[in-house]
C-alpha atoms as a PDB file:
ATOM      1  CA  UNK A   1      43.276 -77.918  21.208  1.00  0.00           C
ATOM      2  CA  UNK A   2      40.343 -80.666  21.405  1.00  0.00           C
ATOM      3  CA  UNK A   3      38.004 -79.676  18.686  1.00  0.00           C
ATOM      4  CA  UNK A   4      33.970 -80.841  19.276  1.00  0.00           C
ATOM      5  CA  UNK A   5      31.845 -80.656  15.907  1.00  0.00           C
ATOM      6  CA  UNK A   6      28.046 -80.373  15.561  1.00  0.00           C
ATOM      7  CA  UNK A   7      26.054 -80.007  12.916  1.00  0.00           C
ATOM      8  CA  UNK A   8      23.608 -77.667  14.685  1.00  0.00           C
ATOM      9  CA  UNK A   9      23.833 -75.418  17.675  1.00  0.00           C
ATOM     10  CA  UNK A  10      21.461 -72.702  19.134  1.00  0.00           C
ATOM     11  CA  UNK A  11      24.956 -70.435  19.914  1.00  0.00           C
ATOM     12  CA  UNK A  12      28.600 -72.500  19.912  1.00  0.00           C
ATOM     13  CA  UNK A  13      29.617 -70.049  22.764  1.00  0.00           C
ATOM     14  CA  UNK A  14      26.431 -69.873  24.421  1.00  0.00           C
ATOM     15  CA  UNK A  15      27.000 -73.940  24.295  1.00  0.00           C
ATOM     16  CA  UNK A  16      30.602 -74.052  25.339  1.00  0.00           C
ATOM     17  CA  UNK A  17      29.871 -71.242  28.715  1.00  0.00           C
ATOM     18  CA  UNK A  18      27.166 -73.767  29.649  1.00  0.00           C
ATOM     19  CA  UNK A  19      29.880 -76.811  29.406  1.00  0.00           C
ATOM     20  CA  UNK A  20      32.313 -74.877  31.133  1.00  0.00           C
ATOM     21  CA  UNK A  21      30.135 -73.802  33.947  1.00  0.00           C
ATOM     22  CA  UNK A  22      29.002 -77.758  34.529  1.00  0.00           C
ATOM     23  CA  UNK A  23      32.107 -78.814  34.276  1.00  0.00           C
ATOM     24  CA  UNK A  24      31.129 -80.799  31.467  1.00  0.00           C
ATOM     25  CA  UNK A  25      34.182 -79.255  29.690  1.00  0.00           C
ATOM     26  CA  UNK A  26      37.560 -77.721  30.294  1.00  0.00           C
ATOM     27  CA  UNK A  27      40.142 -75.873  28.755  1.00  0.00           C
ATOM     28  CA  UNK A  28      41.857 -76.159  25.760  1.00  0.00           C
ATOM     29  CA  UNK A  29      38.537 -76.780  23.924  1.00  0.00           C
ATOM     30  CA  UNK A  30      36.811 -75.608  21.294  1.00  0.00           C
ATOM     31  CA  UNK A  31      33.344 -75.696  19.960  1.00  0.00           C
ATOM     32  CA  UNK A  32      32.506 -76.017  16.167  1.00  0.00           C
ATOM     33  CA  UNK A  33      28.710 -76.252  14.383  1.00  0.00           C
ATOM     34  CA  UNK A  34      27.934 -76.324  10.594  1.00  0.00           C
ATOM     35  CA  UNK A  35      24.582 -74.253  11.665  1.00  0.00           C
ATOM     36  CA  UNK A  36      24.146 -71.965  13.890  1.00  0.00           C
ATOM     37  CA  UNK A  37      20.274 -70.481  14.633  1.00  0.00           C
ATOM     38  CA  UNK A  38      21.311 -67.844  17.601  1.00  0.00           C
ATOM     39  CA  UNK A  39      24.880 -66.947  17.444  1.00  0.00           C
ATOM     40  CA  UNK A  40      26.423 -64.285  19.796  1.00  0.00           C
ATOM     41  CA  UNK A  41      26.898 -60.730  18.208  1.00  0.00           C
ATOM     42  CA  UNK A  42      28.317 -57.553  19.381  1.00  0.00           C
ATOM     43  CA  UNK A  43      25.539 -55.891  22.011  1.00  0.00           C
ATOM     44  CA  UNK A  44      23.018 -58.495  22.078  1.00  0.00           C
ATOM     45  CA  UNK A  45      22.167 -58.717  18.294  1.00  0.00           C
ATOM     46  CA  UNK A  46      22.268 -62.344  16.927  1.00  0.00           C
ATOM     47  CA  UNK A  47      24.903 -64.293  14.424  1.00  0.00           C
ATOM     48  CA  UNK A  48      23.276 -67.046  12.498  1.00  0.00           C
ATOM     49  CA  UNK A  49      24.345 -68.650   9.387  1.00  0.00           C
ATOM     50  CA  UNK A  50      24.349 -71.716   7.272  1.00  0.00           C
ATOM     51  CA  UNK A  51      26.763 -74.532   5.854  1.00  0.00           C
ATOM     52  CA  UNK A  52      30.249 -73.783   4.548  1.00  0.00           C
ATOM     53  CA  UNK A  53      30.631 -70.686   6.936  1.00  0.00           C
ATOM     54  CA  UNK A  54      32.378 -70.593  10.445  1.00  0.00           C
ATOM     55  CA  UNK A  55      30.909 -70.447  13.477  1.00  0.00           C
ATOM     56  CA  UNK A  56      33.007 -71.675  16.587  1.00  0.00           C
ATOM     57  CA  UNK A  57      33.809 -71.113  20.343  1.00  0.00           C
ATOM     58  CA  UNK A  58      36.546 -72.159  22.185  1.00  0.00           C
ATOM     59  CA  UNK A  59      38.014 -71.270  26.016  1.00  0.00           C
ATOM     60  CA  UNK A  60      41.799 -71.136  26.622  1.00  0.00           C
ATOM     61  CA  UNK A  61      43.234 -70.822  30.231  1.00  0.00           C
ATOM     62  CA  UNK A  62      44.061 -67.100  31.055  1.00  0.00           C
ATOM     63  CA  UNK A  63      47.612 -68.483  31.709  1.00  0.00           C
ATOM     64  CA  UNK A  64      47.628 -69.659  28.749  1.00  0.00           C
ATOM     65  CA  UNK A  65      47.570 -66.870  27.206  1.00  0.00           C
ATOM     66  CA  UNK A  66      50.813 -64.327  26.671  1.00  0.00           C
ATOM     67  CA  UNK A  67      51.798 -62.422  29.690  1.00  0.00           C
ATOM     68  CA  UNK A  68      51.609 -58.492  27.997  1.00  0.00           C
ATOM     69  CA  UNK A  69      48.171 -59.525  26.712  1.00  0.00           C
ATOM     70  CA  UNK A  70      45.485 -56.684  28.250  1.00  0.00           C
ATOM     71  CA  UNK A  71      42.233 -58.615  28.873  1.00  0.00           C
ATOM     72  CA  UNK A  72      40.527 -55.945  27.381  1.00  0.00           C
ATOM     73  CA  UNK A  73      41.979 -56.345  24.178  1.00  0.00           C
ATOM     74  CA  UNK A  74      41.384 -59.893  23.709  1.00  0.00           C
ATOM     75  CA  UNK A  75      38.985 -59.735  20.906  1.00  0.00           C
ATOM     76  CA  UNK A  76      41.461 -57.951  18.457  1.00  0.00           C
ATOM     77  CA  UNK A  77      43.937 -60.320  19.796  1.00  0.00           C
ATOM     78  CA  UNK A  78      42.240 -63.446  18.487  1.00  0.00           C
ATOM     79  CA  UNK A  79      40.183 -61.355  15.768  1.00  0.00           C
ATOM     80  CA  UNK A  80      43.154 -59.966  14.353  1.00  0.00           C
ATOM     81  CA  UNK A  81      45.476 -63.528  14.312  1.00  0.00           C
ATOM     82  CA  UNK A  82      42.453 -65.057  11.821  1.00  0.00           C
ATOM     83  CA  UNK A  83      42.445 -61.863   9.933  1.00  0.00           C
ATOM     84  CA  UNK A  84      46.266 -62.442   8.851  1.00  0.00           C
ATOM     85  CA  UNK A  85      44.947 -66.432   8.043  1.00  0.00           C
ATOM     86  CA  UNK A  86      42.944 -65.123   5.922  1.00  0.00           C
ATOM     87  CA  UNK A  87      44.291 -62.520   4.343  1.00  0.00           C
ATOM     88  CA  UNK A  88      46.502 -64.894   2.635  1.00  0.00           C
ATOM     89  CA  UNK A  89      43.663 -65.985   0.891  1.00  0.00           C
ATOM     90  CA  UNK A  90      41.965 -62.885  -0.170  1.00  0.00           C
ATOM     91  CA  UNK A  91      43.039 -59.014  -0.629  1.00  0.00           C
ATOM     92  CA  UNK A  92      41.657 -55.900   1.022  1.00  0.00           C
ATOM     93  CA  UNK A  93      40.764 -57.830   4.785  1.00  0.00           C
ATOM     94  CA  UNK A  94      40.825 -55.927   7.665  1.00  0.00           C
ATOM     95  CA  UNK A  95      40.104 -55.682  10.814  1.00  0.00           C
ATOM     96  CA  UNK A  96      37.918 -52.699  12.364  1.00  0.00           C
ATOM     97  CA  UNK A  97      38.276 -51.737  16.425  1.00  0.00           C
ATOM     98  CA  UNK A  98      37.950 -53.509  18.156  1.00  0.00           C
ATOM     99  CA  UNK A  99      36.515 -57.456  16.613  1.00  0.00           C
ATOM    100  CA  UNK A 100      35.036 -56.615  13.365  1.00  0.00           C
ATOM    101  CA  UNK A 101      36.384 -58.580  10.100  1.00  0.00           C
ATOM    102  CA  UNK A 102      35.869 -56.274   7.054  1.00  0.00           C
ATOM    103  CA  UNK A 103      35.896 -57.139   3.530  1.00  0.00           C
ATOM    104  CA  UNK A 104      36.357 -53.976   1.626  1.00  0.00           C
ATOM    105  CA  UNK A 105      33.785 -51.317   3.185  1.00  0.00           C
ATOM    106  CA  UNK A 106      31.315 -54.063   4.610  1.00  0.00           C
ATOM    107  CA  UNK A 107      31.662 -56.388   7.704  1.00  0.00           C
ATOM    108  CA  UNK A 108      32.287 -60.333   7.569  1.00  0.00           C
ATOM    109  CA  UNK A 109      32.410 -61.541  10.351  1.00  0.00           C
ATOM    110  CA  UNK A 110      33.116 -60.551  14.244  1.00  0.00           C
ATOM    111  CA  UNK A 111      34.402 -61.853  18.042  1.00  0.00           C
ATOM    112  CA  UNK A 112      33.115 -61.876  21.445  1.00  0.00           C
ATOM    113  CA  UNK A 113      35.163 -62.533  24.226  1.00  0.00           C
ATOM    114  CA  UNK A 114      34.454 -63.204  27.521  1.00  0.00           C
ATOM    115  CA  UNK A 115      35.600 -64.219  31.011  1.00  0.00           C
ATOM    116  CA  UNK A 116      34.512 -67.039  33.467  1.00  0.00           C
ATOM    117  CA  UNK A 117      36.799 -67.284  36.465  1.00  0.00           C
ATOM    118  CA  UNK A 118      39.846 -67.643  35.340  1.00  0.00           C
ATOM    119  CA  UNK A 119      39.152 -69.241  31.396  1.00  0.00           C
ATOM    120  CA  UNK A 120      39.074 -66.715  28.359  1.00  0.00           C
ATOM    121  CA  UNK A 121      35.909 -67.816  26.362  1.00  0.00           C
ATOM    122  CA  UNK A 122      36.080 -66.220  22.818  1.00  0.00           C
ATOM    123  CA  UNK A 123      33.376 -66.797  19.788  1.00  0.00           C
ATOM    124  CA  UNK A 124      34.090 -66.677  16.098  1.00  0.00           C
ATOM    125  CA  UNK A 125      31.368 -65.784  13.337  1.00  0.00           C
ATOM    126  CA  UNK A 126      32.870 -65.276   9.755  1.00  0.00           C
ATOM    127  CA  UNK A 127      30.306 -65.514   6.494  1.00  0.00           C
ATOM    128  CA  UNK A 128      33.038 -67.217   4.588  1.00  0.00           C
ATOM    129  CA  UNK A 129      29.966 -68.398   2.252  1.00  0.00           C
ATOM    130  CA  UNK A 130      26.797 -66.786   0.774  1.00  0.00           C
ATOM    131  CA  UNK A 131      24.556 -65.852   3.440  1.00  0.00           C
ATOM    132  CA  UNK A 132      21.408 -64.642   5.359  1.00  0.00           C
ATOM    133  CA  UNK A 133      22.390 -63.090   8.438  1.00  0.00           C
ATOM    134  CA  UNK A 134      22.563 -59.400   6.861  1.00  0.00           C
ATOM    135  CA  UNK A 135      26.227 -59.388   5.825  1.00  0.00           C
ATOM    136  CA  UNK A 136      28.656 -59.384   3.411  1.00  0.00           C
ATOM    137  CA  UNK A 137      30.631 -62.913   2.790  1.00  0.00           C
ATOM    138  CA  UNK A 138      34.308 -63.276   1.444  1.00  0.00           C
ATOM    139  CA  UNK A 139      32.666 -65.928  -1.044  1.00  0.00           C
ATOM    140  CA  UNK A 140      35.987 -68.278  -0.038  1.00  0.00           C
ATOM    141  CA  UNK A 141      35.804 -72.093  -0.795  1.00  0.00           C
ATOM    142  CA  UNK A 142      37.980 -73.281   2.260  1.00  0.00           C
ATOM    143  CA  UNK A 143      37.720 -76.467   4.422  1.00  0.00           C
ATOM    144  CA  UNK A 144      36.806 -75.067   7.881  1.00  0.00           C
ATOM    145  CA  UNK A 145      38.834 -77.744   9.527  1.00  0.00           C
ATOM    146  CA  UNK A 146      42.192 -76.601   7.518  1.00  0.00           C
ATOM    147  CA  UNK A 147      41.117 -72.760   8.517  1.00  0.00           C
ATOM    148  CA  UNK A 148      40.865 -73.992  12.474  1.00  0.00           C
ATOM    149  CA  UNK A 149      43.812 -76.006  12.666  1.00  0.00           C
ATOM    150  CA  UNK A 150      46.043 -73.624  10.990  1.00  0.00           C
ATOM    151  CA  UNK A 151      44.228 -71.014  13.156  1.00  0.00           C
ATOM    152  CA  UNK A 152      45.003 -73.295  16.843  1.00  0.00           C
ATOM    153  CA  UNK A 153      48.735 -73.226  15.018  1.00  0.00           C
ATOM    154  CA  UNK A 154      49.066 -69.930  15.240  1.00  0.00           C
ATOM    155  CA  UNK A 155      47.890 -69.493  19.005  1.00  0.00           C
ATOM    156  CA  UNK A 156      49.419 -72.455  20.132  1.00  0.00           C
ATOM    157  CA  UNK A 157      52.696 -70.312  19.499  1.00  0.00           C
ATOM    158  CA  UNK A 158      51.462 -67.538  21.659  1.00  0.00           C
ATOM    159  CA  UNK A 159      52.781 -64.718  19.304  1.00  0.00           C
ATOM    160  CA  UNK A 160      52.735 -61.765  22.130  1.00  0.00           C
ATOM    161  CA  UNK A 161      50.680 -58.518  22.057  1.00  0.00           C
ATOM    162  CA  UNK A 162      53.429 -56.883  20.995  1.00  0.00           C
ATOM    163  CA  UNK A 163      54.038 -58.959  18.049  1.00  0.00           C
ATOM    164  CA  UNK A 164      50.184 -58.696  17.049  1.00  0.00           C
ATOM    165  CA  UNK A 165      49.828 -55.198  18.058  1.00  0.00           C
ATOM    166  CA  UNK A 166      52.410 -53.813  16.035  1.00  0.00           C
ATOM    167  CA  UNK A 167      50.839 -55.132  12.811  1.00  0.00           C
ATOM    168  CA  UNK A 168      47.916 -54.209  13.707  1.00  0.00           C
ATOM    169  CA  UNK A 169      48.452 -50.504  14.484  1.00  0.00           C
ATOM    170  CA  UNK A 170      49.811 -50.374  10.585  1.00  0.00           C
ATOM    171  CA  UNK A 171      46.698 -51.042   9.338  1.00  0.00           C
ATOM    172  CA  UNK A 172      44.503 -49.338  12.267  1.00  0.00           C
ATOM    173  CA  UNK A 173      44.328 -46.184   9.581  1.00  0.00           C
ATOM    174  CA  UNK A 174      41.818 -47.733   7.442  1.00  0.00           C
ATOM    175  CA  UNK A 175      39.277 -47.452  10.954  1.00  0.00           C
ATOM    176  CA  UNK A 176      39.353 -43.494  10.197  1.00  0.00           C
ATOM    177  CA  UNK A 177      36.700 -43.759   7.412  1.00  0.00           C
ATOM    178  CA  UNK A 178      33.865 -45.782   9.948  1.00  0.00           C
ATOM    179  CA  UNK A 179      32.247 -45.111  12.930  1.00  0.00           C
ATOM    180  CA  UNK A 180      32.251 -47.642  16.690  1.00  0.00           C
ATOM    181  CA  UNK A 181      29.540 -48.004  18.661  1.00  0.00           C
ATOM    182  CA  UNK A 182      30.502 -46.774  21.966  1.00  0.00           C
ATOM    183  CA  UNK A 183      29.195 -46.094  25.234  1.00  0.00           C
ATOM    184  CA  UNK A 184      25.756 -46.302  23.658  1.00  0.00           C
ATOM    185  CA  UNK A 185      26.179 -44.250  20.542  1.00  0.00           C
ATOM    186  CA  UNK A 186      28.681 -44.272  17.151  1.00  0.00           C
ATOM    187  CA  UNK A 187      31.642 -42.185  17.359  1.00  0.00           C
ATOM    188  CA  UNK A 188      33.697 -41.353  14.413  1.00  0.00           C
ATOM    189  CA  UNK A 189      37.413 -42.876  14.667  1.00  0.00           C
ATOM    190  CA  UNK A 190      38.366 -40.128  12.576  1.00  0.00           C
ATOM    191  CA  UNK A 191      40.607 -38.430  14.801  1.00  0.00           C
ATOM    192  CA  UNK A 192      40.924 -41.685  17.331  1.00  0.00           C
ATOM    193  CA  UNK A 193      44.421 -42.808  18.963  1.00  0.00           C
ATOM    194  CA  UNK A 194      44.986 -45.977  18.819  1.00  0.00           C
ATOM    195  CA  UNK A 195      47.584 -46.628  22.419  1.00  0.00           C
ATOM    196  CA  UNK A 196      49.725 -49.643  23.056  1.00  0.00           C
ATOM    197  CA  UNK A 197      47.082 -51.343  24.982  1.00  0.00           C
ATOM    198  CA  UNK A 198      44.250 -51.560  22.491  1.00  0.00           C
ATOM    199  CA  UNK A 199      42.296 -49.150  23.600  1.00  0.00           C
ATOM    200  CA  UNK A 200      41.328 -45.718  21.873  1.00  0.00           C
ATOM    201  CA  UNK A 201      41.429 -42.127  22.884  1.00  0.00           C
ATOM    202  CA  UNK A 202      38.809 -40.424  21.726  1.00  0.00           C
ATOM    203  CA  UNK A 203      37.417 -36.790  22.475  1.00  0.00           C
ATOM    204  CA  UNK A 204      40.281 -36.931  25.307  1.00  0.00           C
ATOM    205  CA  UNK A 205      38.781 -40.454  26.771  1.00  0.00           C
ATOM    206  CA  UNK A 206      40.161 -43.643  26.555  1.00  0.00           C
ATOM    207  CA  UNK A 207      37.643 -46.352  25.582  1.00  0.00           C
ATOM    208  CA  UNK A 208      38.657 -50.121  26.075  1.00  0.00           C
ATOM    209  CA  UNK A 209      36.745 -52.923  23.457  1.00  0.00           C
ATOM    210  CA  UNK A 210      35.463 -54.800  26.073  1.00  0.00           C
ATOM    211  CA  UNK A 211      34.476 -57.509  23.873  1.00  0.00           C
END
């Protein structure tokens, strides 16, 4: 994976869809910025952030990408492969459904995926650091080149949806104490159902992440 620092960028995925799009880039790449002023966040709202936390982008080939691996699901696919990284750095991490980090009871960090022909593009905010974006931060003194080349490890070996599924289910029981935004509202996941291809069951409706 070709990695592309900046010091500043309006949105690294915002950045990297325009690159792909003009052909000005191509997959395996991925998109790094010490700053970012206008980050991507979960339905519209904005990730921004300073120095010494992560903001990146990058877009992988869909055939890259394992072969039981439901589209859908992508964002607790890649959200869910940091969250082990990091949890061998600090306790009580986890991930909420479907691409929120969590640090105790308060979110960290998050994913957006998204699809342009036939590339996945997936973004990657995580307040590693004191910040000012509203959020909690793991206050974690880590190089963020180590965290992204032991993160491009760990993808580069295409563990399956299977593999990452199944440790994620185990821990899918802490998501019973918060609530998802869904369909245009927040639904307790209480009583949810996690099934085999990410998605949730929920009043007797399944509900993919979508993002």
């Amino acid at each position: 994976m070709e990695i592309l620092y900046f010091n500043i960028l309006n949105s690294t995925q915002k950045y990297l869809i325009e690159q792909i799009r003009a052909k000005s880039l191509k997959p395996p790449i991925a998109v790094v910025a010490k700053n970012q002023t206008n980050g991507v966040g979960s339905r519209d709202n904005s990730w921004v952030g300073g120095e010494g936390n992560l903001f990146f982008s990058f877009a992988i080939d869909i055939n890259a990408l394992p072969l039981d691996l439901p589209l859908e699901s992508a964002s607790i696919y890649f959200s869910f492969i940091m969250r082990e990284i990091l949890g061998k750095l600090v306790d009580e991490l986890w991930l909420k459904w479907p691409n929120d980090l969590y640090y105790k009871n308060a979110k960290v960090g998050g994913t957006i995926t998204k699809v342009i022909d036939n590339i996945m593009i997936c973004g990657m905010g995580i307040n590693l650091k004191e910040n000012f974006n509203g959020y909690s931060s793991l206050n974690l003194n880590i190089e963020i080149d180590f965290l992204l080349k032991e993160y491009f490890a760990r993808l580069n070996r295409t563990p399956s949806w299977k593999q990452v599924f199944s440790k994620y289910a185990i821990e899918f029981d802490k998501n019973r104490k918060v609530s998802a935004h869904i369909h245009g509202e927040y639904k307790s996941l209480e009583n949810a159902i996690l099934a085999e291809d990410g998605s949730l069951i929920i009043d007797n409706k399944r509900v993919y992440s979508l993002r």
